[in-house]
Protein backbone atom coordinates (compact mmCIF):
# COMPACT_ATOMS: atom_id res chain seq x y z
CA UNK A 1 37.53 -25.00 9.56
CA UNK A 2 40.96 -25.05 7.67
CA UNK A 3 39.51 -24.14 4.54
CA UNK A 4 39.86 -20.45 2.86
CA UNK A 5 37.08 -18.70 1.54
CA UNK A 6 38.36 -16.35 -1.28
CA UNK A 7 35.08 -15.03 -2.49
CA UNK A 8 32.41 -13.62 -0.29
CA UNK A 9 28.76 -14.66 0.65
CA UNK A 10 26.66 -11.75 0.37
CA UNK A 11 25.05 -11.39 3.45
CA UNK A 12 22.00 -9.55 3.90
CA UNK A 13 20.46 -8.86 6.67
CA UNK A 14 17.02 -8.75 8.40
CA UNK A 15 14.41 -7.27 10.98
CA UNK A 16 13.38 -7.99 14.25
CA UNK A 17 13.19 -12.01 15.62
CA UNK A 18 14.71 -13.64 12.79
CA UNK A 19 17.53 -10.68 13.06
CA UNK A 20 18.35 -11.82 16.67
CA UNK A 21 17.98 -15.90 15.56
CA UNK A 22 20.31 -14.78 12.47
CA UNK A 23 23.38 -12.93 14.90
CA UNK A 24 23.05 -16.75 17.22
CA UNK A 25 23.31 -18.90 14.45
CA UNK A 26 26.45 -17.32 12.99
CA UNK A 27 27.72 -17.31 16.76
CA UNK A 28 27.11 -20.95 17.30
CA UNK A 29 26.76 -22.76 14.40
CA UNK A 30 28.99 -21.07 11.44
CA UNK A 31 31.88 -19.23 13.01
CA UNK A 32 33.16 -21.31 15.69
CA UNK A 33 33.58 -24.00 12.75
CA UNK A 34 33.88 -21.57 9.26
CA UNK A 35 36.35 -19.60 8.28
CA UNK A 36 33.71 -17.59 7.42
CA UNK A 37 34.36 -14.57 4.33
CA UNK A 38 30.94 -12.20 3.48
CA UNK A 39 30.29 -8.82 2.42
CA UNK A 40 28.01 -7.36 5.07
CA UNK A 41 24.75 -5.19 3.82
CA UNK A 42 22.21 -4.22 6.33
CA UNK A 43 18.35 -4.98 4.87
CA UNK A 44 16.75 -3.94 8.41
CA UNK A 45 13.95 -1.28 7.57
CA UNK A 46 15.27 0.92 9.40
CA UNK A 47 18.91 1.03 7.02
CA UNK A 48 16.11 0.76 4.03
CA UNK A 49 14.82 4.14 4.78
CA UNK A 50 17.60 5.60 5.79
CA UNK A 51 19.15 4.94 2.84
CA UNK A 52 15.92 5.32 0.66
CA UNK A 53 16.52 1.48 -0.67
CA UNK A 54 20.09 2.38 -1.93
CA UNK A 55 21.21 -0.61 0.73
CA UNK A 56 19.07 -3.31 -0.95
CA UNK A 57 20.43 -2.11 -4.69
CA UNK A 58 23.82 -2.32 -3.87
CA UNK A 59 23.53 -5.65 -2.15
CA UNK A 60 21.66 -7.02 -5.00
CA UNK A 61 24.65 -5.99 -7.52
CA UNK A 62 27.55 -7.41 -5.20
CA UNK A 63 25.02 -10.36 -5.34
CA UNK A 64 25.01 -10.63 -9.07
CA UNK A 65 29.10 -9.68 -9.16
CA UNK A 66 29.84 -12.33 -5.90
CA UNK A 67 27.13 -15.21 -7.48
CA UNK A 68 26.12 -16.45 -3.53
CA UNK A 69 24.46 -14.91 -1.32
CA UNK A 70 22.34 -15.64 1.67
CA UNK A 71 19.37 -13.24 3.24
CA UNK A 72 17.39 -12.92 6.41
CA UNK A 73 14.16 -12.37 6.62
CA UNK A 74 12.42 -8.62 6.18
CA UNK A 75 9.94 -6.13 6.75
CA UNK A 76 7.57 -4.84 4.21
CA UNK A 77 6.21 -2.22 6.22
CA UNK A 78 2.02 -1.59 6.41
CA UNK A 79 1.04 1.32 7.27
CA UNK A 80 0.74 0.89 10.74
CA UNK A 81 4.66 -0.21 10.95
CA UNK A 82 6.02 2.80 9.09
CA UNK A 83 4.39 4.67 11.99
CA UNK A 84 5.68 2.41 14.33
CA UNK A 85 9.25 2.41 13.56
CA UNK A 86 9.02 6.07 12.18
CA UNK A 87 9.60 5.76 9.09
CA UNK A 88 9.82 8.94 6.52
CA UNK A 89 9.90 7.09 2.54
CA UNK A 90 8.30 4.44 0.79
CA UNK A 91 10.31 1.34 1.84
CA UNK A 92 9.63 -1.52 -0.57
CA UNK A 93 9.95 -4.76 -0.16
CA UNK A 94 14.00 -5.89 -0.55
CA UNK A 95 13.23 -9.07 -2.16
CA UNK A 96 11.07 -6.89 -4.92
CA UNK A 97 14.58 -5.31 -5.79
CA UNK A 98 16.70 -7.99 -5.30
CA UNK A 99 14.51 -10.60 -7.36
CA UNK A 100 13.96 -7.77 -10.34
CA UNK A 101 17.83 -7.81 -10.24
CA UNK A 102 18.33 -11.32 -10.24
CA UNK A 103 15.25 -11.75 -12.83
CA UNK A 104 15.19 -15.67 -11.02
CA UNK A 105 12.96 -18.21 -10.27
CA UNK A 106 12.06 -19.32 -6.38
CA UNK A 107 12.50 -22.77 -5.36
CA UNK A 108 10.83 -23.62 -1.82
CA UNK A 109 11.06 -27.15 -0.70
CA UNK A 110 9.85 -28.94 2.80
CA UNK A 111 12.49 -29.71 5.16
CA UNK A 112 11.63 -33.28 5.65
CA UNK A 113 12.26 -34.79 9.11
CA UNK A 114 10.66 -38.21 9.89
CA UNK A 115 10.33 -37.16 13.69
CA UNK A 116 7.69 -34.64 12.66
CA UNK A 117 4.57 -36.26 11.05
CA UNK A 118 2.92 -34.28 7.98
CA UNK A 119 0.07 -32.03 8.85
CA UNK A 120 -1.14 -33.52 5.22
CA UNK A 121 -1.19 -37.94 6.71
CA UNK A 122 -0.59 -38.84 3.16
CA UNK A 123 2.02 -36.34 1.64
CA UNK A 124 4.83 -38.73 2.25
CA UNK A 125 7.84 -37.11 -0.67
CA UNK A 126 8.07 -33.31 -1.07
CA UNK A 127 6.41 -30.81 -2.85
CA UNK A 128 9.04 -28.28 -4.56
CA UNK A 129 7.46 -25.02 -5.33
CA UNK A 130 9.01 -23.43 -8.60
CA UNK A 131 7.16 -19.97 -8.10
CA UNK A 132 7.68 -17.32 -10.94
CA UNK A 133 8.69 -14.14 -8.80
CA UNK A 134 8.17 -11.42 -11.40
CA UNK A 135 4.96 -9.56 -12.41
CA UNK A 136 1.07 -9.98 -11.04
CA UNK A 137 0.45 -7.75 -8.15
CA UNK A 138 3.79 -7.07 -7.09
CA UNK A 139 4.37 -5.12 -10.17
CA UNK A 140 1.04 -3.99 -10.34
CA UNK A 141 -0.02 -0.63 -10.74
CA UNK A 142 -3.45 0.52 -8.52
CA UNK A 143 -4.99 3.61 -7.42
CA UNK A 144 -7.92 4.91 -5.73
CA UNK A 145 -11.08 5.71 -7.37
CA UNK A 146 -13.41 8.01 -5.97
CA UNK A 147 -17.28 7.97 -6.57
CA UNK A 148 -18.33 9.46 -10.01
CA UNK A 149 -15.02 8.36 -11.31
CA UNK A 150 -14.03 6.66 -14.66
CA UNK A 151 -11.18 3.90 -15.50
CA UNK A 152 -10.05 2.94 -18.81
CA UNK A 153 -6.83 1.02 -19.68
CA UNK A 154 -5.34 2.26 -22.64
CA UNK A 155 -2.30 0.38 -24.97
CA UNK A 156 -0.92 2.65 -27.79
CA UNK A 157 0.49 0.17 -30.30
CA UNK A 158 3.77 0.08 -32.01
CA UNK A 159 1.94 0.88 -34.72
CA UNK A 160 0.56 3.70 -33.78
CA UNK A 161 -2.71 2.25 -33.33
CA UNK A 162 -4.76 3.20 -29.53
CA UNK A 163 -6.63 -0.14 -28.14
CA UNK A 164 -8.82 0.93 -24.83
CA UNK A 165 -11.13 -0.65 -22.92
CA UNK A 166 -13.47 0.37 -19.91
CA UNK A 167 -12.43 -1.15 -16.61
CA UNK A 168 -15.34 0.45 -14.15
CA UNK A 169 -17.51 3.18 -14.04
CA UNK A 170 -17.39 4.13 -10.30
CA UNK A 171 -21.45 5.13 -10.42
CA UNK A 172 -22.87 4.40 -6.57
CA UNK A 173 -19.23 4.31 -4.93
CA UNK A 174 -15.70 4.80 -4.93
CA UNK A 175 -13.24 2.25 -4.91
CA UNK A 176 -9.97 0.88 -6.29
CA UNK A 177 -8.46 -0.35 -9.42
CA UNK A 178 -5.31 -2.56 -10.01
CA UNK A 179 -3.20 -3.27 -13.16
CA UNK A 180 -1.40 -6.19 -13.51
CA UNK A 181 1.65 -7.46 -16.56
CA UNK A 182 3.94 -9.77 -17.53
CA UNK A 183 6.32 -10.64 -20.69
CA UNK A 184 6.39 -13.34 -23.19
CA UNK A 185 10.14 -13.57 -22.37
CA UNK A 186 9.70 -14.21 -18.74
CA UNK A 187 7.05 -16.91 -18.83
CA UNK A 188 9.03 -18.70 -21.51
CA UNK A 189 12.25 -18.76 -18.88
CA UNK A 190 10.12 -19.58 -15.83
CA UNK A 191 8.60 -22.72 -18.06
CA UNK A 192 11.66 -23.66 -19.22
CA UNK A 193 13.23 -23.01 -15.77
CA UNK A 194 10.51 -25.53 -14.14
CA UNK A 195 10.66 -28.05 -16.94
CA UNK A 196 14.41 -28.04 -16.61
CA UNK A 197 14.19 -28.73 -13.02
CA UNK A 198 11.32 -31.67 -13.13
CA UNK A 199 13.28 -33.37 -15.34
CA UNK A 200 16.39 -32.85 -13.04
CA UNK A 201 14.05 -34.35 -9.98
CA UNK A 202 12.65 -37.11 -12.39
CA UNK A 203 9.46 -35.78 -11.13
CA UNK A 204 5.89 -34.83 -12.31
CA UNK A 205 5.39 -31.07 -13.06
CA UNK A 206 2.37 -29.37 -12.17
CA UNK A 207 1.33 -25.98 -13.33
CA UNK A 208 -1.90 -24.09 -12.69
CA UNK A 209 -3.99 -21.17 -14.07
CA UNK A 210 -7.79 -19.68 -13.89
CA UNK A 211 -7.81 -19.28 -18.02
CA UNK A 212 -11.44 -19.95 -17.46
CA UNK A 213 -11.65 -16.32 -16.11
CA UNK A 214 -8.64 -14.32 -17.06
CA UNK A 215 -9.07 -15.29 -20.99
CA UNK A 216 -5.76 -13.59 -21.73
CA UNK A 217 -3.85 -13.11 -18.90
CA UNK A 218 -3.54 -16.80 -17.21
CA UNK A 219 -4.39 -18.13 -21.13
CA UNK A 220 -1.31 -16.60 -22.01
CA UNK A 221 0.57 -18.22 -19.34
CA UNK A 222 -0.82 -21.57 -20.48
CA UNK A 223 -0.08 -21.14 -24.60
CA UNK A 224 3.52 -20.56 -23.68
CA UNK A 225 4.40 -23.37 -21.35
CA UNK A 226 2.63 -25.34 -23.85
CA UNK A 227 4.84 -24.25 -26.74
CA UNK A 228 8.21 -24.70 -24.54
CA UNK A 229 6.99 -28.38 -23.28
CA UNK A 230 6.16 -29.52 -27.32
CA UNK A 231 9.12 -28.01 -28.62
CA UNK A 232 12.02 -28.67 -26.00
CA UNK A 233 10.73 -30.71 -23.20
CA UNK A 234 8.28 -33.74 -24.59
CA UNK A 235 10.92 -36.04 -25.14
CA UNK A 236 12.87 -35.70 -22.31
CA UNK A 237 9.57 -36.05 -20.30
CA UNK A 238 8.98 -39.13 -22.02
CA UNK A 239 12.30 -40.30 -21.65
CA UNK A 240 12.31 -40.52 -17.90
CA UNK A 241 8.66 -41.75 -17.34
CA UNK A 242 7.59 -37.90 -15.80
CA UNK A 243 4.62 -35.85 -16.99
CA UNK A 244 3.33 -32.63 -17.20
CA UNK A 245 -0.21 -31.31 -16.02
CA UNK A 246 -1.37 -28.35 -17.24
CA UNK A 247 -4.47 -27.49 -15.13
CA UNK A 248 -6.88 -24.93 -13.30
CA UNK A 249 -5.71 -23.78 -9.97
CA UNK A 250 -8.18 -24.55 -7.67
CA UNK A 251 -8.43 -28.41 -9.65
CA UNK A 252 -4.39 -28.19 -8.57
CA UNK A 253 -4.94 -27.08 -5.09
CA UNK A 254 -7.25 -30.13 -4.74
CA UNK A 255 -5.47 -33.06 -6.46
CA UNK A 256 -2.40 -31.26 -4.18
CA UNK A 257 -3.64 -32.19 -0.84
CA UNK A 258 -4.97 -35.76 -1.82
CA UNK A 259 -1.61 -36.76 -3.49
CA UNK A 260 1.48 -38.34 -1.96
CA UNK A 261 3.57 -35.42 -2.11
CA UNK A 262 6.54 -36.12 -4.75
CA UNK A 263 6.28 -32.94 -7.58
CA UNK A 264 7.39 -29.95 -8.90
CA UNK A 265 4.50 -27.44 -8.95
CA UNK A 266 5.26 -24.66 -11.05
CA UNK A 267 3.34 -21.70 -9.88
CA UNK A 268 2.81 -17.44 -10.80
CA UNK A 269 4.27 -15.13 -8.50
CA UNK A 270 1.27 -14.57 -6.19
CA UNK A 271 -0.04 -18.44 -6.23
CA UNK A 272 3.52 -19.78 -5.48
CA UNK A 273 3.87 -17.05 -2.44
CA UNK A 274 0.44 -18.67 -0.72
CA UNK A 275 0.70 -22.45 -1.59
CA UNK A 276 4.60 -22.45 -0.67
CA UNK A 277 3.26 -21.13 3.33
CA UNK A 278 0.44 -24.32 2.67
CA UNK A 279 2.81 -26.82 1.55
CA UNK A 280 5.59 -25.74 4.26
CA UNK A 281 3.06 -26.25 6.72
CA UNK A 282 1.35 -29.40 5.50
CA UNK A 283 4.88 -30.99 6.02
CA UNK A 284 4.77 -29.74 9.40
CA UNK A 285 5.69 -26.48 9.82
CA UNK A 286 6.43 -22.99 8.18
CA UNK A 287 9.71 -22.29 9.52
CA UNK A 288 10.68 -25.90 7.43
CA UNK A 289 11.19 -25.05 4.42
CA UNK A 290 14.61 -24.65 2.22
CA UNK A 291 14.07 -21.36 -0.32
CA UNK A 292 16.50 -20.27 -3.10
CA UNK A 293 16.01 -17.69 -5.78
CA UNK A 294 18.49 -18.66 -8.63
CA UNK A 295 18.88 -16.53 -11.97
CA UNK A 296 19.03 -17.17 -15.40
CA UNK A 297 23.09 -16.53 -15.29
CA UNK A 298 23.46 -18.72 -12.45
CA UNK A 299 24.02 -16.74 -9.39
CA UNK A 300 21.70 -17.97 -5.77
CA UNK A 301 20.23 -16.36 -3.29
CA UNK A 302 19.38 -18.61 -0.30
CA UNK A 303 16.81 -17.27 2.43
CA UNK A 304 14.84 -18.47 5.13
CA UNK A 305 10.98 -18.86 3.19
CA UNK A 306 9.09 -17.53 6.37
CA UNK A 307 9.11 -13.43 8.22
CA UNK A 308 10.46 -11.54 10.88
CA UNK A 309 8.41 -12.93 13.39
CA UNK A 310 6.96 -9.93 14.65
CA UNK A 311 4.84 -11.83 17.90
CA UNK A 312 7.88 -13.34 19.06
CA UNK A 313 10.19 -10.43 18.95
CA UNK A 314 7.79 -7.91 21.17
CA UNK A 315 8.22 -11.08 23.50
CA UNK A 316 11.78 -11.49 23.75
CA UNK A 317 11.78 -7.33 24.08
CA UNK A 318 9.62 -8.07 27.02
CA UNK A 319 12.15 -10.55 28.42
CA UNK A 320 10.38 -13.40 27.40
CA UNK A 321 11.58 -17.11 26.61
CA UNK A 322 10.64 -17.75 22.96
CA UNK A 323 10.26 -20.96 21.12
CA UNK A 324 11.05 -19.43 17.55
CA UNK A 325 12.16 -22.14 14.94
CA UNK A 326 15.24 -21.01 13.15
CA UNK A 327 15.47 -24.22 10.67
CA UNK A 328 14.46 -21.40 7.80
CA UNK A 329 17.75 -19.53 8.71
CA UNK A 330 20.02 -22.69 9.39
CA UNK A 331 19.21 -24.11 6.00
CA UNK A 332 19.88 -20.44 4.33
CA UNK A 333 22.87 -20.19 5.57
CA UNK A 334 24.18 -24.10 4.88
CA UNK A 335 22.65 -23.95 1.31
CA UNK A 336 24.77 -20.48 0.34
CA UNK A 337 28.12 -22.23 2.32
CA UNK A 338 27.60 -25.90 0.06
CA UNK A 339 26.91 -23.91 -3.47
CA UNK A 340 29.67 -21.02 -2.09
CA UNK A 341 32.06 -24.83 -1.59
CA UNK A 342 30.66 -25.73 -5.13
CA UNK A 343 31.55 -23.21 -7.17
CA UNK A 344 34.63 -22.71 -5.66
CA UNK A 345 35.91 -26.40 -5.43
CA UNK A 346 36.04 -26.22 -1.33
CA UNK A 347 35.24 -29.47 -0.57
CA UNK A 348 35.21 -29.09 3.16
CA UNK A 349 32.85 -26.13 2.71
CA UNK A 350 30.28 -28.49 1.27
CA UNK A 351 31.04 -31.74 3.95
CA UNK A 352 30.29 -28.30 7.07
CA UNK A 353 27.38 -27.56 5.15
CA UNK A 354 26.15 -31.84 5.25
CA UNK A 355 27.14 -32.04 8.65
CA UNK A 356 25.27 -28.89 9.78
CA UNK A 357 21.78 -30.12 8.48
CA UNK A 358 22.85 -33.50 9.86
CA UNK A 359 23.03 -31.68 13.23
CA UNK A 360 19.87 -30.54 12.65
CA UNK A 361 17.99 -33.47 12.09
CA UNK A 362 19.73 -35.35 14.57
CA UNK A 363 18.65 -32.53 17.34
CA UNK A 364 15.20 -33.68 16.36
CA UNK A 365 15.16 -36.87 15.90
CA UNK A 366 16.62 -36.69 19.61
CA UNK A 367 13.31 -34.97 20.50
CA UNK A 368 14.47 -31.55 20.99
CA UNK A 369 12.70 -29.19 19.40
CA UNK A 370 11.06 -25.75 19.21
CA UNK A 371 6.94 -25.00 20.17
CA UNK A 372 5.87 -25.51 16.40
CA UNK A 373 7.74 -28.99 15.56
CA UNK A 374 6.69 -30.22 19.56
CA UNK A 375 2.90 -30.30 18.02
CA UNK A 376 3.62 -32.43 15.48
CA UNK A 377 6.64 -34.58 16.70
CA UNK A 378 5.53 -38.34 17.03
CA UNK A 379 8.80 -38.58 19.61
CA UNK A 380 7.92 -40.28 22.92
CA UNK A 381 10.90 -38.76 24.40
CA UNK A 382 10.53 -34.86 23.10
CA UNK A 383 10.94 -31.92 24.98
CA UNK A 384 10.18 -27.98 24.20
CA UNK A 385 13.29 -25.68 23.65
CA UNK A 386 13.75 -22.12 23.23
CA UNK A 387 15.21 -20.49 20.05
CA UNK A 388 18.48 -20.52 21.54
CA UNK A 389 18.65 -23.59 23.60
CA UNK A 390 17.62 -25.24 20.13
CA UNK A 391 20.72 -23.76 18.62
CA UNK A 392 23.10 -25.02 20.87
CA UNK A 393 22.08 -28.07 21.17
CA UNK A 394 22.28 -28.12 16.88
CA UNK A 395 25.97 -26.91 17.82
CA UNK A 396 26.83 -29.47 20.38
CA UNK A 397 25.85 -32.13 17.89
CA UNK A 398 27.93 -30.21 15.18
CA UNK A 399 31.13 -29.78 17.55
CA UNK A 400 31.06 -33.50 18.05
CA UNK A 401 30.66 -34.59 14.34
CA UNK A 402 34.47 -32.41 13.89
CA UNK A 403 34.46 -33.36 10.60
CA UNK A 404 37.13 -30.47 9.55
């Protein structure tokens, strides 16, 4: 590629089998063709620790400096992995940092292919997931509770006043206890954020609570987007023929799978992490799904939506062919080149970035594919590849496109 890339993608990178896909789809698909500019930051878990999250900091401010950036998959560690890989301090989830930095909304949509038939028959236009990626348990405070023990939640006003209320008296058992919280301020961005974007789509928007049961909590939620949609949103709604639905979340997850697909579904932090893996692979598979986290000031994050692949890696350690699906990671890195080509008025970034999904779709539609799309593929002609016989044949389709 003859263009120059002045400012750098802020690459970020990952753990295990998406790390390997990640180094062969730079290889093949984006170097051979980009002159390709980034500022490097190593996510693994093993750099996390080392560095006691310092890494994942510092790449989320030369994010917010740079404006693009894209990001491999990651390891949030259990238990059983910090033993595993020998780890010695609490190492957090990277996206937890990055996001908080960002303070952005998640957009997942499905990769749509029409080789690959839905898992959902009649979901026939996409779902876009708007999820909220701040607060509920992943800023949650718990503890354990052993038996005999008390929990209150106290809030000492501004006032001066002391409101308190009795959680759980822990009489026959021990147990646990969680605290959850969230801001006016956010929920009013994330509505406006979502409204913003349905309007953009000229599509329905969706959003979903369980006020029923959390009387204050999800009620909250509900009050606010209410207020934004009346006061800023009703007659540009009306304007191009779209809706809103406010309703409960399981009533959502229903009408969801009957529908035809063709939304915006606006959902909390912990709802949009689940239905995003649902809707991904109602469409036909988890690795097909495009995921950006974009912040209030503008700057994007692109990322593959699925993990590491743990199953797949201890396989390819083994010496094992594997039939991983690195659409996730093709699409991160093509959505950070286009909007890096956007902002920067490179129109041949943008035509690479076209040309490189075209690829991709056109290796399907060919009937090469990976183990997860060869279930669903309605090809009569399709055959199985591996990871990396999948990504050359993307790059032998790219190569002969030469659009630069």
């Amino acid at each position: 590629m003859q263009t120059q890339m002045k400012i750098p993608i802020i690459e970020m990178d990952g753990d295990e089998m998406t790390r390997i896909l990640w180094d062969s789809v730079k290889e093949k698909l984006i170097l051979p063709f980009v002159d390709l500019k980034t500022e490097y930051f190593d996510l693994g878990v093993q750099e996390r620790d080392r560095t006691n999250n310092e890494v994942s900091v510092r790449a989320a401010e030369a994010l917010m400096e740079h404006g693009v950036g894209v990001k491999c998959p990651t390891i949030t560690p259990t238990p059983e992995r910090v033993k595993e890989y020998g780890l010695a301090n609490d190492v957090v989830s990277p996206n937890r940092i990055v996001r908080s930095k960002m303070g952005g909304m998640l957009f997942r949509m499905p990769i749509c292919i029409p080789a690959i038939d839905p898992l959902v028959p009649n979901w026939k236009s996409p779902i876009t997931i708007v999820r909220y990626v701040y607060g509920d348990v992943y800023r949650g405070v718990e503890m354990l509770a052993d038996k005999g023990d008390v929990c209150e939640i106290v809030l000492r006003k501004a006032n001066g006043d002391v409101l308190s209320k009795n959680v759980h008296e822990f009489c026959e058992t021990g147990g646990m206890v969680q605290a959850v919280h969230n801001t006016d301020a956010g929920i009013e961005a994330f509505a406006r954020c979502a409204m913003g974007f349905a309007v953009e789509m000229k599509q329905d928007l969706w959003f979903g609570a369980k006020d029923t049961v959390s009387k204050v909590y999800d009620r909250r939620f509900f009050e606010i987007f209410d207020e934004v949609y009346h006061s800023e949103f009703v007659v540009r709604f009306e304007s191009e023929g779209i809706a809103y639905h406010r309703m409960l979340i399981d009533d959502a997850v229903s009408r969801a799978l009957r529908s035809g697909g063709g939304f915006v579904w606006a959902c909390k932090s912990y709802d949009g992490d689940v239905f995003s893996d649902m809707v991904a692979t109602g469409f036909g598979s988890i690795a097909m799904m495009s995921s950006s986290v974009v912040s209030p000031s503008g700057q994007v994050l692109y990322e593959a939506a699925h993990g590491t692949v743990q199953q797949h890696y201890y396989r390819h350690m083994r010496g094992e062919s594997v039939s991983t699906n690195p659409i996730g990671l093709i699409y991160a890195w093509s959505g950070a080149l286009r909007k890096r080509g956007q902002l920067d008025g490179l129109g041949g970034l943008c035509g690479f970035a076209d040309a490189l999904e075209r690829a991709v779709a056109e290796t399907v539609e060919d009937g090469v594919m990976t183990a997860d799309l060869f279930q669903r593929s309605v090809s009569e002609n399709k055959r199985e590849a591996s990871s990396f016989d999948f990504i050359l044949e993307v790059a032998e389709r790219l190569a002969r496109r030469a659009i630069l």
